[in-house]
Structure formats: structure tokens, C-alpha cells
Protein backbone atom coordinates (compact mmCIF):
# COMPACT_ATOMS: atom_id res chain seq x y z
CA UNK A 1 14.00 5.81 13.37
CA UNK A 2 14.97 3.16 10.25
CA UNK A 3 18.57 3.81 11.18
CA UNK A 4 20.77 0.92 10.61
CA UNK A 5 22.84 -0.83 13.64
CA UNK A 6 25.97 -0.36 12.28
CA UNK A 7 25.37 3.12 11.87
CA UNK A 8 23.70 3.92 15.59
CA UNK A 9 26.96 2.14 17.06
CA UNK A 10 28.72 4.44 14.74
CA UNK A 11 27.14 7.31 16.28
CA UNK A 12 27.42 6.04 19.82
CA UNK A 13 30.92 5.42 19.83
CA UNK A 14 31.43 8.86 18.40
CA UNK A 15 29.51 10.43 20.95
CA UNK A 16 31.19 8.44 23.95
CA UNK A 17 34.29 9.79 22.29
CA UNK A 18 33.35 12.98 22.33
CA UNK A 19 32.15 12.91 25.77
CA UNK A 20 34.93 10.78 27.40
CA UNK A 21 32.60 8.18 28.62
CA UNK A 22 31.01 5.11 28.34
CA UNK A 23 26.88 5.27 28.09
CA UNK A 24 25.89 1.56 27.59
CA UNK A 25 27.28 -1.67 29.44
CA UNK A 26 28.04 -3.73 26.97
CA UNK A 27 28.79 -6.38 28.15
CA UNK A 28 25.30 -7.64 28.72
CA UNK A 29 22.35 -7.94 26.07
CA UNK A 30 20.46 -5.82 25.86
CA UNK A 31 22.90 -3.04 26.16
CA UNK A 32 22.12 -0.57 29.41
CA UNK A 33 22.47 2.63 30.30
CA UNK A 34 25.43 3.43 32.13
CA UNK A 35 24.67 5.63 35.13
CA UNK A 36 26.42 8.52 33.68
CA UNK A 37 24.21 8.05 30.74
CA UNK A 38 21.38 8.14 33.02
CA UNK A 39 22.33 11.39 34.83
CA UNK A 40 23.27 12.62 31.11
CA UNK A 41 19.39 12.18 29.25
CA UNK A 42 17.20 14.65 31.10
CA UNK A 43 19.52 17.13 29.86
CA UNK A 44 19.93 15.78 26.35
CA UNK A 45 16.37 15.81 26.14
CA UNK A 46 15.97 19.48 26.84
CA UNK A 47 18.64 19.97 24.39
CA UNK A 48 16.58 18.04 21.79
CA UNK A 49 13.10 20.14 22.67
CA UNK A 50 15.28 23.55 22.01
CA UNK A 51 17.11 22.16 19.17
CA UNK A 52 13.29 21.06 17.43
CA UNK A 53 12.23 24.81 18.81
CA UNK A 54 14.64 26.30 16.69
CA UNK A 55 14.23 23.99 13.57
CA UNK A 56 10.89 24.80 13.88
CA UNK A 57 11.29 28.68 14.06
CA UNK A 58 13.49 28.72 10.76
CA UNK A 59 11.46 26.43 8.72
CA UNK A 60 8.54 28.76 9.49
CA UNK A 61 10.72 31.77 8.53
CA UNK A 62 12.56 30.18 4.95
CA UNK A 63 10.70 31.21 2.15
CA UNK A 64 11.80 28.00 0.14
CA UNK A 65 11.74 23.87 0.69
CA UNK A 66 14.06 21.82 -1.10
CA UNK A 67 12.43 18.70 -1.84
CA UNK A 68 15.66 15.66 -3.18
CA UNK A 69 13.26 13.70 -6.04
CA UNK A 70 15.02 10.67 -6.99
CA UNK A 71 13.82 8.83 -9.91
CA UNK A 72 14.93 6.59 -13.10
CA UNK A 73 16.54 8.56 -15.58
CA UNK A 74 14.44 8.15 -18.62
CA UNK A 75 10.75 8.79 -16.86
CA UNK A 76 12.79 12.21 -15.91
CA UNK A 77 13.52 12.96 -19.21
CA UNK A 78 10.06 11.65 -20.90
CA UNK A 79 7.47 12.87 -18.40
CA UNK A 80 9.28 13.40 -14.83
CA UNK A 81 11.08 16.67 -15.22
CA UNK A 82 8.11 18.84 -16.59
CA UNK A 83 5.66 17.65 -14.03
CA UNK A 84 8.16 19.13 -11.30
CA UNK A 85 8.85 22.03 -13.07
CA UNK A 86 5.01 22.34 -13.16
CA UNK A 87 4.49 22.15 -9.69
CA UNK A 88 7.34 24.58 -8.27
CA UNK A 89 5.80 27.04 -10.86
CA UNK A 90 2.45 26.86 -8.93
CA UNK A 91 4.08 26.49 -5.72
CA UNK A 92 6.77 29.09 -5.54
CA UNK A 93 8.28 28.11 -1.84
CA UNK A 94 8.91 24.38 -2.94
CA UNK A 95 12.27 23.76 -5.47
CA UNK A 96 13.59 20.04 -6.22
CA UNK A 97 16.84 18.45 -6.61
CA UNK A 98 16.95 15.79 -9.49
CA UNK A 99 18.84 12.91 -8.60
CA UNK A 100 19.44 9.33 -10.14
CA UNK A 101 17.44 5.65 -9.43
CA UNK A 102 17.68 5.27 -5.44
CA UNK A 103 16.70 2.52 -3.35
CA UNK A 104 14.84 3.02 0.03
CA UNK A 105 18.45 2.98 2.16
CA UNK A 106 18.84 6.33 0.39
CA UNK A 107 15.11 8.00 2.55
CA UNK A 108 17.04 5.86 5.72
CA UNK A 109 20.22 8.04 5.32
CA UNK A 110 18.64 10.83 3.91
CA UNK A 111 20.42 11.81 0.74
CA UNK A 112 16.84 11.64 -1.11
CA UNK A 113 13.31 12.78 0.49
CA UNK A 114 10.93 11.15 -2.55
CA UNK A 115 11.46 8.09 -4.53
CA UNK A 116 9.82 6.88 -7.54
CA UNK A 117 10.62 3.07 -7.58
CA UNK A 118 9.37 0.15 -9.50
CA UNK A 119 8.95 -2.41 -6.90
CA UNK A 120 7.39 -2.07 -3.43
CA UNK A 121 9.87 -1.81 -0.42
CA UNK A 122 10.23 -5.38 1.32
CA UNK A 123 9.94 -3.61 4.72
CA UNK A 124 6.93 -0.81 3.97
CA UNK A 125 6.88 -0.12 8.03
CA UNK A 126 9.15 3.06 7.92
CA UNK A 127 7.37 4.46 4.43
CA UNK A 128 5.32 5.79 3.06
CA UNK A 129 3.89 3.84 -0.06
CA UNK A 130 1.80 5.01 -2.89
CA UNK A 131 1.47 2.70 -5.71
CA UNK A 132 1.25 4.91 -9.31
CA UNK A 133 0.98 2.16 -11.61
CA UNK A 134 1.98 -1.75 -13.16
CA UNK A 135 3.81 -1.97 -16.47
CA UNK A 136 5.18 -4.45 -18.32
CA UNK A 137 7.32 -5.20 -21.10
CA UNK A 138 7.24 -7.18 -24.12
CA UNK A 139 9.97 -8.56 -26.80
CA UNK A 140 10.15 -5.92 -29.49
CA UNK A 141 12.16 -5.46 -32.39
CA UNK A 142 12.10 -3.48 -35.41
CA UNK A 143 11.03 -4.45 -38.79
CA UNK A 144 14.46 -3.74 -40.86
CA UNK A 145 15.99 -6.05 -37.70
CA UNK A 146 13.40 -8.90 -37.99
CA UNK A 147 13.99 -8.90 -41.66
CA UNK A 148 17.64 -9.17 -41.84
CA UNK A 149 18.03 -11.79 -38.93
CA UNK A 150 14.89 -13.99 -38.95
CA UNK A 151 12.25 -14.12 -36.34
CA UNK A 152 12.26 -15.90 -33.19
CA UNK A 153 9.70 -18.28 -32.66
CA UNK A 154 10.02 -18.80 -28.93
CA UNK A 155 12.34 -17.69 -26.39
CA UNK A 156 15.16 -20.40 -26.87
CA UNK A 157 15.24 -19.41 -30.27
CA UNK A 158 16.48 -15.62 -28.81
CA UNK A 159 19.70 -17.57 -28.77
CA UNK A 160 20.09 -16.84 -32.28
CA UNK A 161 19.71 -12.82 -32.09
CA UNK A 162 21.01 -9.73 -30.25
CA UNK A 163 19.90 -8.93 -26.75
CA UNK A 164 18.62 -5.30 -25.41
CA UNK A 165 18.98 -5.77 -21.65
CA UNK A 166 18.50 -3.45 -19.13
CA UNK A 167 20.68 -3.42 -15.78
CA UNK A 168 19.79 -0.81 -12.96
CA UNK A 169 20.93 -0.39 -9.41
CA UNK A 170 17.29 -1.81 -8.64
CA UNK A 171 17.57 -5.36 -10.94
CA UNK A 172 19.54 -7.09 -13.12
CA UNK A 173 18.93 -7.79 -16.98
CA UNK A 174 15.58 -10.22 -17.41
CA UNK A 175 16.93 -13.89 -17.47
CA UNK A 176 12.82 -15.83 -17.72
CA UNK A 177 9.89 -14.44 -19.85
CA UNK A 178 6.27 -15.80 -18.48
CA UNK A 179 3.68 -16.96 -20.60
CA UNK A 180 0.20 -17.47 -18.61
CA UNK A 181 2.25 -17.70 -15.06
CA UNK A 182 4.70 -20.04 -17.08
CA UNK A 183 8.43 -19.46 -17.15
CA UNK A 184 10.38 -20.14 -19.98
CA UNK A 185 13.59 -21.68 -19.77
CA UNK A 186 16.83 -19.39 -19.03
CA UNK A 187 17.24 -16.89 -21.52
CA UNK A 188 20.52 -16.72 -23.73
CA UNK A 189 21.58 -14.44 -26.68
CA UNK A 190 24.15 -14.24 -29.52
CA UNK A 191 25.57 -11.08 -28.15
CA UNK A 192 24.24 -8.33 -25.87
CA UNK A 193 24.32 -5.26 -24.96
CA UNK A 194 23.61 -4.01 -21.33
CA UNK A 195 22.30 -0.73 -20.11
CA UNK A 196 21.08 1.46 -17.18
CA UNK A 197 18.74 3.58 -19.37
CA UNK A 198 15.58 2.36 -20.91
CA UNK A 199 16.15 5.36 -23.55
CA UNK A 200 19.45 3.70 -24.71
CA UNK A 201 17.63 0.55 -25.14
CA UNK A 202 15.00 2.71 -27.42
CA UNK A 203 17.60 4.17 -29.91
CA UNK A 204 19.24 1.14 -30.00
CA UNK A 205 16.08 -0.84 -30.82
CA UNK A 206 15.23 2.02 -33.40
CA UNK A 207 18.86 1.65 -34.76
CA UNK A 208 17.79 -2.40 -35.69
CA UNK A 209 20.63 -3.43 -33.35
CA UNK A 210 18.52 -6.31 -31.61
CA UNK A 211 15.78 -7.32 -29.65
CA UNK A 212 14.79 -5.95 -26.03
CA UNK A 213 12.70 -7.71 -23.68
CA UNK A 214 13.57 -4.88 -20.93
CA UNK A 215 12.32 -1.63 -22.49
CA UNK A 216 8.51 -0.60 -20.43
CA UNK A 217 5.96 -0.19 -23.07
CA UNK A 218 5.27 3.11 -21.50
CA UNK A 219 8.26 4.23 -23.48
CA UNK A 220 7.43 3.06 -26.64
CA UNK A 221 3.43 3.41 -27.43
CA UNK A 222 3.99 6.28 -30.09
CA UNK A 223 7.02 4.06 -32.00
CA UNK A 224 4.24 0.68 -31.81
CA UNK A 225 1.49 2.92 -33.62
CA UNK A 226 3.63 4.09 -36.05
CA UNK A 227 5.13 0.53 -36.62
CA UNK A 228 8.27 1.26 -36.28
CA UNK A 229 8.60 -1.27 -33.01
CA UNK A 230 6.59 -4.98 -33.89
CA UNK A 231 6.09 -7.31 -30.84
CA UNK A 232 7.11 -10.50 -31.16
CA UNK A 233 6.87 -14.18 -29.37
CA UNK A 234 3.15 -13.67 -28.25
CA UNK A 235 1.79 -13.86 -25.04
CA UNK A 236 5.47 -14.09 -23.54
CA UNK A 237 6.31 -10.72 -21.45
CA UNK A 238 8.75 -10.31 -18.37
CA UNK A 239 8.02 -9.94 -14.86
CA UNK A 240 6.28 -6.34 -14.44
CA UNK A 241 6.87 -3.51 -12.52
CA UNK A 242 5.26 -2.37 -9.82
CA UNK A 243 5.87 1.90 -9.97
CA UNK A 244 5.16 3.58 -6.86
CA UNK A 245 6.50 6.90 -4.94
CA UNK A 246 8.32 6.43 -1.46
CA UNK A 247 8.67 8.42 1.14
CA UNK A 248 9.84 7.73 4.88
CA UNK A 249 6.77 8.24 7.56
CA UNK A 250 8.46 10.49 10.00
CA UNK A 251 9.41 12.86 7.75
CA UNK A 252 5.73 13.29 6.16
CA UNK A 253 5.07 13.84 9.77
CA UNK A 254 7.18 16.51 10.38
CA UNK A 255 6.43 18.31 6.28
CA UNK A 256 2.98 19.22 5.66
CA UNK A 257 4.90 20.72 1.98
CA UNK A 258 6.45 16.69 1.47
CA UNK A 259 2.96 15.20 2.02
CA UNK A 260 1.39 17.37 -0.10
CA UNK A 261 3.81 17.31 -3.13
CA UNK A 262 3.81 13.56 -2.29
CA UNK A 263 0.29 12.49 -2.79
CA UNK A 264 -0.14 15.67 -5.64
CA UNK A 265 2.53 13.55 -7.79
CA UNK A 266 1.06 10.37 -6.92
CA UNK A 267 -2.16 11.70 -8.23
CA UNK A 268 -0.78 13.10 -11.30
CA UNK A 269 1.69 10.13 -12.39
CA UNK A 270 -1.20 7.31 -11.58
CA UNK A 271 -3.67 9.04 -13.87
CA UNK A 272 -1.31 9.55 -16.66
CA UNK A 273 0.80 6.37 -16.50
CA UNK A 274 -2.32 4.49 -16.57
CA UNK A 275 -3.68 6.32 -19.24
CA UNK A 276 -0.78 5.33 -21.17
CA UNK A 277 -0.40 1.98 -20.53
CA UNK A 278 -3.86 1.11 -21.60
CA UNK A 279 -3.34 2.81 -24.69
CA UNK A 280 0.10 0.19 -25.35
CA UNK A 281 -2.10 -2.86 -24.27
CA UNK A 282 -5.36 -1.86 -26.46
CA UNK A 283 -2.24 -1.21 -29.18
CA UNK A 284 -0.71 -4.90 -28.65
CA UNK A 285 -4.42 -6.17 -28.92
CA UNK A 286 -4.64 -4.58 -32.14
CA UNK A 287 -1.20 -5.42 -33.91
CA UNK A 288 -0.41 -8.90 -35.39
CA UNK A 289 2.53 -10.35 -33.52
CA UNK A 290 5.67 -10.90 -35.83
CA UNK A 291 5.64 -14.30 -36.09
């Protein structure tokens, strides 16, 4: 089921607890069934067919389905939050639940039923995966900050300047930028700022308070055409990200209305996040790096 050990012995103990028993031997590996635990299952199991009756009965009979949509804050804000709204408006039964960056321990436990996350699960054999699109980022700065305090001319020289950098419950702030599969050496700053939103990073960048090497170009193609953003240090760019939607296989199973939004907003965000990415990387091939 994806359920942690710690938590089934959790549940076990409770249970033998509650029952005043003992249901595995453990002092042996694997653990057994006790014989009391043995006499105990055909009956559990009928209890679990009635109990699945019954779930079954009053999801048929409620009009609505919460679906828990857990997501990075700023793609809520930019694009997230109106594509949702979107679909509950053409889908009246289905609602959502907005709730912050998750990893995929939070589909185990089930506090969230949908992720959006930008790296692939490790262990993909108790989700669902469906890959939306790859992004990347490059150094930007503005003009009035590039001006002021010089320009870099390669990543040691970042030394020299203030540092964007983006932390998350997913990564830590970028420490290596890659030219043609090459890393450069580790990364160090003047001063830095650290945040957990990508839109912070944007007004601060707007503000001419540094550089960022962590903001996704998805966030910034209108500020590049209008040149208020320059990239800088050619060809160097940090590790991408891999966005894709999550959702755990059983439950897909059981929700025809989970698959369905699933793969719907897979649809939708690969189509438009592509779209917009090509439009940053035919903009990079057009502007002159800072230099």
C-alpha cells in the first residue's frame, strides 16, 4: 500500500492494543500470524468488503469530490489557480483544496491527492507519473543592477555580487552552474538572500537587489522581452527541472473523477508550459548576453 514500516507497526501495535492480543510472533523473521490472528482475518475481511460497500454507496450518492492539489506557490499564483478554477466551473461535482510544495510522502499519508513536482519520484512504483514539462534557469540581473555593480564574467566572479537563491522543501539554493555538461566550481556570493518563492526572487531581481541563478524562466519571459531582466554569463544555466503531476496508483484506481482531472491538467499544463518555455529560449537566442 506505500505505507511506511514505522507507521504499519504503529498501526499494529494499536490494534493489538485495542484488541488485547498479540497477532504476529515476533520473535521470528518474517513476522507470523499468531493463531488468534488467524481465527481473527476471515472476519476482518468481511468487515473490509462491507466497509468498501458502504464507501462505495456514499461516494455514488455525494454530489461533490474534493480533490487536495498541492503545488509550488508561485505557478499557483501565475497560472495554477485559474486553471482549477476553470475546471470545477465545467465540472460542478469536483472542488479543490490549495495546498503548499509537497513531496510524494504527502500521496503515502494522504494529506494531498495531486502533486505538481519538479523532479521525478526516486521510487515511481506506487505513482502515478506524468511528466508536464523541463525548465531551466539562467543568471539574470537587471540593467540598473549590472550598471551599478559591474558584470560578472564567469561564475567565480559571482563572488563579487548579491545572490538570489531559492530554497524549497524539495532542494536547496543552486551551489554549480553547467556549461555544455561542465560544472563550474562551487558557487559563492558577497551576500545573499534566500527564499521559498520564485516570485520573491522576481521583485527582488526587479528591485536591482542582485543576481538570481534560481528564478525558472517560465516566470520571467514577459520581463526578458521588455528588457527589464538581461542574461548574463552565457551558456552557463543550473541543473533543470523536471515538472510533472503525481498521483498514487491505487487511488486512480479507485477515482475515475482523480484520473480524469489528473491527465485533463497534465494535458493542459504540458501544452502551455511548453509553449512558454520555447518562447524564453527563442528570447535568450535573440538577446545579447550582458557581458
Amino acid at each position: 500500500l506505500g505505507i511506511e514500516p514505522a507507521k504499519v507497526s504503529r498501526i499494529i501495535s494499536g490494534l493489538e492494543k485495542e484488541l488485547e492480543t498479540e497477532l504476529f510472533d515476533k520473535s521470528r523473521r518474517p513476522f507470523k500470524p499468531t493463531e488468534e490472528c488467524q481465527r481473527i482475518i476471515p472476519f476482518a475481511r468481511e468487515m473490509i468488503n462491507k466497509y468498501r460497500d458502504i464507501k462505495q454507496i456514499v461516494t455514488e450518492n455525494n454530489s461533490s469530490s474534493l480533490i487536495r492539489v498541492a503545488a509550488p506557490g508561485a505557478l499557483f499564483r501565475d497560472r495554477y489557480a485559474a486553471s482549477l478554477v476553470a475546471y470545477s466551473e465545467s465540472h460542478p461535482s469536483v472542488q479543490f483544496s490549495l495546498l503548499p510544495q509537497a513531496e510524494e510522502e504527502a500521496l503515502l499519508s494522504g494529506e494531498a491527492d495531486v502533486l505538481m513536482m519538479n523532479h521525478v519520484p526516486e521510487d515511481t512504483s506506487s505513482f502515478v507519473v506524468r511528466p508536464i514539462v523541463t525548465v531551466g534557469a539562467v543568471p539574470l540581473a537587471s540593467p540598473k543592477y549590472l550598471s551599478e555593480h559591474g558584470i560578472p564574467k564567469n561564475p567565480s566572479q559571482l563572488k563579487e555580487h548579491s545572490g538570489l537563491l531559492l530554497q524549497q522543501r524539495t532542494s536547496t539554493p543552486t551551489v554549480f552552474l553547467y556549461k555544455n555538461g561542465i560544472p563550474s566550481e562551487i558557487i559563492s556570493w558577497k551576500r545573499i538572500l534566500i527564499s521559498h518563492d520564485q516570485h520573491v526572487l522576481k521583485s527582488l531581481l526587479l528591485a536591482h537587489k542582485g543576481i538570481t541563478i534560481d528564478l525558472s524562466l517560465s516566470h520571467v519571459a514577459n520581463e526578458l522581452e521588455q528588457g527589464k531582466v538581461i542574461p548574463i554569463l552565457s551558456g552557463w544555466e543550473r541543473p533543470e527541472w523536471n515538472m510533472c503531476i503525481v498521483t498514487r496508483k491505487d487511488q486512480e484506481l479507485e477515482s475515475e473523477t482523480l484520473r480524469t482531472f489528473a491527465s485533463w491538467w497534465a494535458t493542459i499544463e504540458s501544452h502551455e508550459s511548453t509553449e512558454i518555455v520555447a518562447r524564453c529560449r527563442r528570447m535568450l537566442n535573440r538577446i545579447s548576453f550582458a557581458s
